[in-house]
N, C-alpha and C. Protein backbone atom coordinates (compact mmCIF):
# COMPACT_ATOMS: atom_id res chain seq x y z
N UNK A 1 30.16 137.36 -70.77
CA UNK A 1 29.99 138.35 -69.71
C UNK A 1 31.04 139.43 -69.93
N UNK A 2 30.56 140.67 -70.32
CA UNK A 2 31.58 141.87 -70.21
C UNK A 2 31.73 142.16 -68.78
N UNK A 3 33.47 142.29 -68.61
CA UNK A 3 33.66 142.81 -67.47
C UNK A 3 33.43 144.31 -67.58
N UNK A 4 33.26 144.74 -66.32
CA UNK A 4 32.42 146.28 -65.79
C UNK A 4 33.72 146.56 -64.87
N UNK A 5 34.33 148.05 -64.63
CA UNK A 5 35.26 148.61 -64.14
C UNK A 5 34.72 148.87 -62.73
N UNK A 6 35.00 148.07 -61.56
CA UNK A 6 34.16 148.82 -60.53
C UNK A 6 35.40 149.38 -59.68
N UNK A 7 34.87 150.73 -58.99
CA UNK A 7 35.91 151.47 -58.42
C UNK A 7 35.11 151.96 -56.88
N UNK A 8 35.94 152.45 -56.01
CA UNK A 8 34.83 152.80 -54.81
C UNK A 8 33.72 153.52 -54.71
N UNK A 9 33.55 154.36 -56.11
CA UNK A 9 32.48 155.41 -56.11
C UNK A 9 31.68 154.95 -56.87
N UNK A 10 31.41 153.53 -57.43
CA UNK A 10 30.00 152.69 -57.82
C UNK A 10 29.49 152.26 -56.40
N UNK A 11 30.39 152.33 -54.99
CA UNK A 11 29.31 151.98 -54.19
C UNK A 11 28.35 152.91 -53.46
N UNK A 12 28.97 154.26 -53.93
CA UNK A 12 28.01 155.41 -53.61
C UNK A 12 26.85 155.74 -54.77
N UNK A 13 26.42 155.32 -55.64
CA UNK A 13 25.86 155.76 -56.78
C UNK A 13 24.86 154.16 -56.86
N UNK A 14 24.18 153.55 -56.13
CA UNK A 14 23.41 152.29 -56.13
C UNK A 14 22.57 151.89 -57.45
N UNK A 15 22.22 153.16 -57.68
CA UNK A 15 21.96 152.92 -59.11
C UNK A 15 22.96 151.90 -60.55
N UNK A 16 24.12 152.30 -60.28
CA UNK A 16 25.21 151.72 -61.03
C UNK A 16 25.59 150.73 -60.33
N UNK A 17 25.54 150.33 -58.85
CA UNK A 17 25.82 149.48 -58.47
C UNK A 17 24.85 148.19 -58.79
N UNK A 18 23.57 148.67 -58.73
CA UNK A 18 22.77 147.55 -59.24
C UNK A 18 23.05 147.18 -60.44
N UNK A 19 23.30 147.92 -61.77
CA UNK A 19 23.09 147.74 -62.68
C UNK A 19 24.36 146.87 -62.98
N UNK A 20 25.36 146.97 -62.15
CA UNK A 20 26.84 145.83 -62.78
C UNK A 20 25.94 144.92 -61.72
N UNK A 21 25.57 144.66 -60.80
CA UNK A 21 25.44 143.56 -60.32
C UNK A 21 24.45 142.79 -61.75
N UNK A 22 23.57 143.28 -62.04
CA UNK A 22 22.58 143.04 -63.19
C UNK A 22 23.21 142.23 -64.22
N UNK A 23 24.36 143.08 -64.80
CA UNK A 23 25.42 142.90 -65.79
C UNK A 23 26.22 141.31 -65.43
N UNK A 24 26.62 141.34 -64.21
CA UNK A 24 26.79 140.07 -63.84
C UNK A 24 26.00 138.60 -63.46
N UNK A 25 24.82 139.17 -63.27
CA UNK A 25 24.19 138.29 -63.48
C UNK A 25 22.70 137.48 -64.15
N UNK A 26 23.52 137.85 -65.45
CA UNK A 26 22.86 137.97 -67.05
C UNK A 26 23.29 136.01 -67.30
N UNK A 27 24.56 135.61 -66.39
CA UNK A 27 24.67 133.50 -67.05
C UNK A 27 24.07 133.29 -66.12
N UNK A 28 23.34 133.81 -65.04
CA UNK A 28 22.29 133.50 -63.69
C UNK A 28 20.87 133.40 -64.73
N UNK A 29 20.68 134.35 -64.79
CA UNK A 29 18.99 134.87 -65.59
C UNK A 29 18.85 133.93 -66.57
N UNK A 30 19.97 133.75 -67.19
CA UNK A 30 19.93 133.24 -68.86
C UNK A 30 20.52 131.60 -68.43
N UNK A 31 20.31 131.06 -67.45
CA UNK A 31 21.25 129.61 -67.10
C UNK A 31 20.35 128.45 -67.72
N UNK A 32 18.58 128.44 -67.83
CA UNK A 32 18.01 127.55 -68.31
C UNK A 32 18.55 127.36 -70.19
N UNK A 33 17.84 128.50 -70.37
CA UNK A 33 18.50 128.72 -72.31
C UNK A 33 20.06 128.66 -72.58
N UNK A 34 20.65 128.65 -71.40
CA UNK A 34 22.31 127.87 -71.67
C UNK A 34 22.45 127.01 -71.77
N UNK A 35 21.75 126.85 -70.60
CA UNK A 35 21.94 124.67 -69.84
C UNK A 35 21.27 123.98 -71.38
N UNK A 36 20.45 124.47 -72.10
CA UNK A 36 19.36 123.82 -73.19
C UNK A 36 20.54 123.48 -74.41
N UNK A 37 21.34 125.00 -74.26
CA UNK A 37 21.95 125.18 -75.91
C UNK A 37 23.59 124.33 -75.45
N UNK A 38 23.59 123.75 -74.51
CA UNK A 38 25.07 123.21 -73.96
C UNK A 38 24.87 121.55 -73.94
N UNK A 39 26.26 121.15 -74.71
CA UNK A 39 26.51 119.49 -74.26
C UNK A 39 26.47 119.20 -73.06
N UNK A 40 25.09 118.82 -72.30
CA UNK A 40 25.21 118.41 -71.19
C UNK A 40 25.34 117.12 -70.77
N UNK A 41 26.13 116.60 -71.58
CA UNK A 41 26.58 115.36 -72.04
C UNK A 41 28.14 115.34 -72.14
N UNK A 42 28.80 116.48 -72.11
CA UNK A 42 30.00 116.68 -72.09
C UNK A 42 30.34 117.28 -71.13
N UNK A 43 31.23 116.22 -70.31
CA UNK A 43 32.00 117.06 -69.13
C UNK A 43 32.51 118.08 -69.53
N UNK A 44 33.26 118.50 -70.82
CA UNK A 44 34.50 119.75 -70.80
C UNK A 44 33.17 120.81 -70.56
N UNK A 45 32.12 120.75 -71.67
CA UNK A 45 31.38 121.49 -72.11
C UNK A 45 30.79 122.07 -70.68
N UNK A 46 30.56 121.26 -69.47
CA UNK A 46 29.75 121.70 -68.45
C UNK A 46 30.71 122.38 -67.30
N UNK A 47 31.95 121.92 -67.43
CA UNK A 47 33.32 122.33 -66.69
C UNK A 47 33.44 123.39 -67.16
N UNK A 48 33.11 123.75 -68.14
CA UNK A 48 33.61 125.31 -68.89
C UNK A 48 32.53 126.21 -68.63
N UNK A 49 30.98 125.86 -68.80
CA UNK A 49 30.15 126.54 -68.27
C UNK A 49 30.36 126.79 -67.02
N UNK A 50 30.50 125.96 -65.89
CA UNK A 50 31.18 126.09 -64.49
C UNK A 50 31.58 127.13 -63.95
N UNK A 51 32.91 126.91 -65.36
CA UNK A 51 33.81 128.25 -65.06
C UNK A 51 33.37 129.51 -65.18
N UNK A 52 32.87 129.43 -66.13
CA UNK A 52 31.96 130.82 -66.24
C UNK A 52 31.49 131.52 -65.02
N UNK A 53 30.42 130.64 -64.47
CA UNK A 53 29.45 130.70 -63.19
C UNK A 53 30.23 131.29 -62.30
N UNK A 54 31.25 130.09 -62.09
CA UNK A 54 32.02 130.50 -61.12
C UNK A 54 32.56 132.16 -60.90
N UNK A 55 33.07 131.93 -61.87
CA UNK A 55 33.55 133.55 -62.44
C UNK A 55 32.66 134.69 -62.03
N UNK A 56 31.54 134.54 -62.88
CA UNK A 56 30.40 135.59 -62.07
C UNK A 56 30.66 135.67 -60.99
N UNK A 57 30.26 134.62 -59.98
CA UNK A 57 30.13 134.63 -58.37
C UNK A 57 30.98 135.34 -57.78
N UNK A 58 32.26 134.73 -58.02
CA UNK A 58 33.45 135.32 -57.59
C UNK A 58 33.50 137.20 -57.83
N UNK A 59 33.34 137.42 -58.93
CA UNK A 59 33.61 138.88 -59.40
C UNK A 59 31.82 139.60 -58.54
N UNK A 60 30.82 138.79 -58.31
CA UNK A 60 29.93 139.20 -57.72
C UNK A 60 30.16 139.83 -56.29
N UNK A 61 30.68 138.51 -55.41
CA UNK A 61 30.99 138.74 -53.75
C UNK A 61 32.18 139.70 -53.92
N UNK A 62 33.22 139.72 -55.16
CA UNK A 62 34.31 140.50 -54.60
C UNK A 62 33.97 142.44 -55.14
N UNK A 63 32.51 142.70 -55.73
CA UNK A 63 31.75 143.75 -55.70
C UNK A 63 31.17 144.35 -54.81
N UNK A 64 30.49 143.37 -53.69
CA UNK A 64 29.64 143.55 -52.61
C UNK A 64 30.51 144.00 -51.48
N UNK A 65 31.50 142.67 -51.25
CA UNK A 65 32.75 143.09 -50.22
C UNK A 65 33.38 144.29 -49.87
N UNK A 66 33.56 144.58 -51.60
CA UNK A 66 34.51 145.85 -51.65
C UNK A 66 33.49 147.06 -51.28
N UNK A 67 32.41 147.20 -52.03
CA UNK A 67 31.66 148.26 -51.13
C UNK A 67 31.04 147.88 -49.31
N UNK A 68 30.53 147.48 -49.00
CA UNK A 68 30.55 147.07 -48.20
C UNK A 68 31.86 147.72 -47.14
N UNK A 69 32.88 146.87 -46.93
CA UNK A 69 34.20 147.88 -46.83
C UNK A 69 34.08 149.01 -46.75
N UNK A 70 33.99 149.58 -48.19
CA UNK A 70 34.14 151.01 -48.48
C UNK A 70 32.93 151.95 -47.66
N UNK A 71 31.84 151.72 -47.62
CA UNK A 71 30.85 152.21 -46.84
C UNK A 71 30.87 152.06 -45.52
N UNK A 72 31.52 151.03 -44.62
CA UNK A 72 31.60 151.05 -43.56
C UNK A 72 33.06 151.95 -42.97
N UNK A 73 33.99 152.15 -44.26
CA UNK A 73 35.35 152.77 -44.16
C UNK A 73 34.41 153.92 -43.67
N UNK A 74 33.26 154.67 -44.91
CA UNK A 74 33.09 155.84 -45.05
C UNK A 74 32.27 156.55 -43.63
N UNK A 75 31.66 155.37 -43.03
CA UNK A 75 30.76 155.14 -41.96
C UNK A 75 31.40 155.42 -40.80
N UNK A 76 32.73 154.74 -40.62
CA UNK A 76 33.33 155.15 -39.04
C UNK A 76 34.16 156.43 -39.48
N UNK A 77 34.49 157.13 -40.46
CA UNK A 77 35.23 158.83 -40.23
C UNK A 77 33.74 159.43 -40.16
N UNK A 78 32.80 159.16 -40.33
CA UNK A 78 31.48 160.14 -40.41
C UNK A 78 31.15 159.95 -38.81
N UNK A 79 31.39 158.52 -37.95
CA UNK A 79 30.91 158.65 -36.24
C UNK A 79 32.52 159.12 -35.25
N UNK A 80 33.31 159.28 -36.49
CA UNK A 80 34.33 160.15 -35.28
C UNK A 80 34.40 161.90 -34.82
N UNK A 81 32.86 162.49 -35.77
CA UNK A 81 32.66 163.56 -34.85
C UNK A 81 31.27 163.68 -34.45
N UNK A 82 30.09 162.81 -33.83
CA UNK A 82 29.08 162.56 -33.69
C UNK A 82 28.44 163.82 -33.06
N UNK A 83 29.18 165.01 -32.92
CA UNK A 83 28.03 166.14 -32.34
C UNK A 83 28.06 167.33 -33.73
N UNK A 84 28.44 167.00 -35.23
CA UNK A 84 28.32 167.62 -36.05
C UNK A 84 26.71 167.23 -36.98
N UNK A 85 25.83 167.54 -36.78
CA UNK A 85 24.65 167.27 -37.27
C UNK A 85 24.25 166.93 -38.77
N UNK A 86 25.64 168.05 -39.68
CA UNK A 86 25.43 167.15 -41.11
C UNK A 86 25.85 166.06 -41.40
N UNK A 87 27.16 165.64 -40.61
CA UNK A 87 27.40 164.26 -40.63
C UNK A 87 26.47 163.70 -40.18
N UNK A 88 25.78 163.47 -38.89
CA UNK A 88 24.94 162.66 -38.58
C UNK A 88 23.90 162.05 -39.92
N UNK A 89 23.57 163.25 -40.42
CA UNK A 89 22.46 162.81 -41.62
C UNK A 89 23.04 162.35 -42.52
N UNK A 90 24.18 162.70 -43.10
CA UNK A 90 24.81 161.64 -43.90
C UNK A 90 25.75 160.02 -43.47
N UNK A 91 25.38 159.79 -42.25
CA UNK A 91 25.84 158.79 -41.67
C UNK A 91 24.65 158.16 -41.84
N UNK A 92 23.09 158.46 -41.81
CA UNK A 92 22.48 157.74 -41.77
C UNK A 92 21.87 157.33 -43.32
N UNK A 93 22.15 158.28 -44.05
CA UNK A 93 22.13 158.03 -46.45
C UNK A 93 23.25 156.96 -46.04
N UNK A 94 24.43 157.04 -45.57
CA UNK A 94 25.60 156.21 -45.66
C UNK A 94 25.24 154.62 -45.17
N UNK A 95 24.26 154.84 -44.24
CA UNK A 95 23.88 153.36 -43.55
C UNK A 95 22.97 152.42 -44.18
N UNK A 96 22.12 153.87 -44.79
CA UNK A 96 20.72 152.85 -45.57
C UNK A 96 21.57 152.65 -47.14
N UNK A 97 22.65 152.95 -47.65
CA UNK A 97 23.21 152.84 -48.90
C UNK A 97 24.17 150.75 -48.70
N UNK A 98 24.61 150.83 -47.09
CA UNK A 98 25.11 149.70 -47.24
C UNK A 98 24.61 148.60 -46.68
N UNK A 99 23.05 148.90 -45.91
CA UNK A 99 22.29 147.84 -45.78
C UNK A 99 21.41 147.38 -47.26
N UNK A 100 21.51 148.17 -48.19
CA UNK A 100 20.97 148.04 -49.58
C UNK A 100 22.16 147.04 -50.14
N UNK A 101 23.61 147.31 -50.07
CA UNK A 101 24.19 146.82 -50.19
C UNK A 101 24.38 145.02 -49.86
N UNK A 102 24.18 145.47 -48.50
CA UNK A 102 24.54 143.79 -47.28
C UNK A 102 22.98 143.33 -47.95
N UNK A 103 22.11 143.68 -48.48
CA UNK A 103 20.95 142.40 -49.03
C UNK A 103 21.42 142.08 -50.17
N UNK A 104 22.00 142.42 -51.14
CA UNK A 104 22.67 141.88 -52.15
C UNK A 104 23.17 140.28 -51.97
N UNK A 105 24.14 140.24 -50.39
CA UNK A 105 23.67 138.87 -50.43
C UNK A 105 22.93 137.81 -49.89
N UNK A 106 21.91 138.30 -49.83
CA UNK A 106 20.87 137.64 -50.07
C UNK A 106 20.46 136.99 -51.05
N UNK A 107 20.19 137.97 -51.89
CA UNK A 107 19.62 138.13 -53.54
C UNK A 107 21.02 137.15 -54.14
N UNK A 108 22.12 137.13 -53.58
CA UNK A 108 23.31 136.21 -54.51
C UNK A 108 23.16 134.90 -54.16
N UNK A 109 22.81 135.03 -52.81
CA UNK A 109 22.33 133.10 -52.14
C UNK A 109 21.13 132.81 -52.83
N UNK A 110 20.34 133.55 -53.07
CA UNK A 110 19.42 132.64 -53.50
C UNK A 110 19.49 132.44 -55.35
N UNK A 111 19.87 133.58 -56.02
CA UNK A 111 20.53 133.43 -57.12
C UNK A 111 21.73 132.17 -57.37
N UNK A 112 22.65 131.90 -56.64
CA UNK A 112 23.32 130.70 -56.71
C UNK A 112 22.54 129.49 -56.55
N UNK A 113 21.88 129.46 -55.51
CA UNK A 113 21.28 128.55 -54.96
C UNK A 113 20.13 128.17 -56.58
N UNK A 114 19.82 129.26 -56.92
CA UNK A 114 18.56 128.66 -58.08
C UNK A 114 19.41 128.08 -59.23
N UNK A 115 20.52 128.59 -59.48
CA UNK A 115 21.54 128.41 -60.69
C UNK A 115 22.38 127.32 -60.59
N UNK A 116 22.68 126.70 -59.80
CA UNK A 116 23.52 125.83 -59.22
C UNK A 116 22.45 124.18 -59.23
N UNK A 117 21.17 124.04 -58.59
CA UNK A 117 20.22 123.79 -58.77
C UNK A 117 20.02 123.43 -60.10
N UNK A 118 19.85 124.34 -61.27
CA UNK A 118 19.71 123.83 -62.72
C UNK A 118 20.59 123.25 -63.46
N UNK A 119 21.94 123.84 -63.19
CA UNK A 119 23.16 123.63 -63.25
C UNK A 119 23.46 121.66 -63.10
N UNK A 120 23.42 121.29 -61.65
CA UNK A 120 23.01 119.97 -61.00
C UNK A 120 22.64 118.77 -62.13
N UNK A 121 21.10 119.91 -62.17
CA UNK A 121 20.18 119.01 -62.67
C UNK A 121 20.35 118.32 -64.58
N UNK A 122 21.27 119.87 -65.16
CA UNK A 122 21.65 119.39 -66.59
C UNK A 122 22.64 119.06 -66.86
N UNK A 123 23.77 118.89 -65.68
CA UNK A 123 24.94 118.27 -65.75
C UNK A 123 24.97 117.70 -65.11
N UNK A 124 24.03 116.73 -64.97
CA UNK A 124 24.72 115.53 -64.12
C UNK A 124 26.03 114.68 -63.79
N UNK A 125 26.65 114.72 -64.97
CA UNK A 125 27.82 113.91 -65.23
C UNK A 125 29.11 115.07 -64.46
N UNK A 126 28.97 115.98 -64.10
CA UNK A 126 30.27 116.98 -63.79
C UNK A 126 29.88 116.81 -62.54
N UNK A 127 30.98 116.54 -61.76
CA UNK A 127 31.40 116.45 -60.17
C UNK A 127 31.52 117.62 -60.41
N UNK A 128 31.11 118.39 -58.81
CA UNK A 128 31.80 119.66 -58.62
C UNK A 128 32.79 119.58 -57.70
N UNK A 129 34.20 120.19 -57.73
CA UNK A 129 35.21 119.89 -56.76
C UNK A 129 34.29 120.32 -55.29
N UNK A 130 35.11 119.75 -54.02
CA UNK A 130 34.80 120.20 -52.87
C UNK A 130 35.29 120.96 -52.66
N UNK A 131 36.78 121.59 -52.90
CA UNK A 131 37.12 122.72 -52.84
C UNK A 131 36.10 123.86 -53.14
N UNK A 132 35.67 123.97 -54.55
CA UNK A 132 34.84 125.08 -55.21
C UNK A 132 33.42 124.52 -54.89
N UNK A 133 32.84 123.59 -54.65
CA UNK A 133 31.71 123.60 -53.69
C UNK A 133 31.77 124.36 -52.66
N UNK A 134 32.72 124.12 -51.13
CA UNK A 134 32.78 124.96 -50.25
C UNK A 134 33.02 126.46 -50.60
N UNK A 135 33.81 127.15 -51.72
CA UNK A 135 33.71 128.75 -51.60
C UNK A 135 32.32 129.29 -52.42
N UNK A 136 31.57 128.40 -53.15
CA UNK A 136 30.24 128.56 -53.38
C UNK A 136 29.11 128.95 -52.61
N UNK A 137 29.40 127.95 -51.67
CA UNK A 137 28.31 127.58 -50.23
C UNK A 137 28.76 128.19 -48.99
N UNK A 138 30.18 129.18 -49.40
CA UNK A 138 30.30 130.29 -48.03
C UNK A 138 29.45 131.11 -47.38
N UNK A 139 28.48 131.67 -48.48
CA UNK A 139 28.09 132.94 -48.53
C UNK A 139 27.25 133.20 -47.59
């Protein structure tokens, strides 16, 4: 997984925002033809894939968050002068940009949920901590 530089102005540009989310979740898409080409017979081997996963997830929610944030930052200076009419209209591009956003996780619950699932099923032998179970199953 190449890491992608995200900064506050990928959450205005959704286009790029999709496309790192995409970027990240390429060991999601690709988890059956992993799980196939991996010792799933070897704890290290499935602990290390794990990590991977994990990794995604993590760098996933802490993408969403941060815009998210940032759009709602951008959202309350745009309703602290509510009788200026171009703000208004860009309060409302600003609203439909971070409800596009807030379904993302959606699309990550059920993306974990399918990956985690296969994951399970070809590593049987790897406990997953309860610790990193529970920040999995926050979302």
């Amino acid at each position: 997984m190449k890491e992608v530089e995200v900064d506050n102005s990928t959450c205005y540009n959704l286009t790029y925002f999709k496309d790192i989310m995409k970027e990240y979740r390429k060991i999601d898409d690709n988890i059956i033809l992993r799980m196939n080409t991996t010792d799933t017979h070897s704890e290290q081997a499935c602990a290390e894939f794990f990590k991977q996963l994990t990794k995604a997830y993590s760098k996933r929610e802490q993408i969403i968050n941060q815009c998210l944030k940032e759009l709602e930052k951008k959202q309350k200076a745009l309703i602290d002068d509510p009788y200026d009419n171009d703000l208004k209209n860009q309060m409302f591009v600003e609203e439909s940009k971070r409800r596009m956003i807030g379904n993302e996780i959606t699309v990550e619950e059920i993306v974990r949920d399918r990956s985690l699932t296969v994951f399970k099923n070809k590593c049987r032998m790897f406990h997953i901590p309860k610790e990193i179970s529970e920040i999995i199953n926050r979302q």
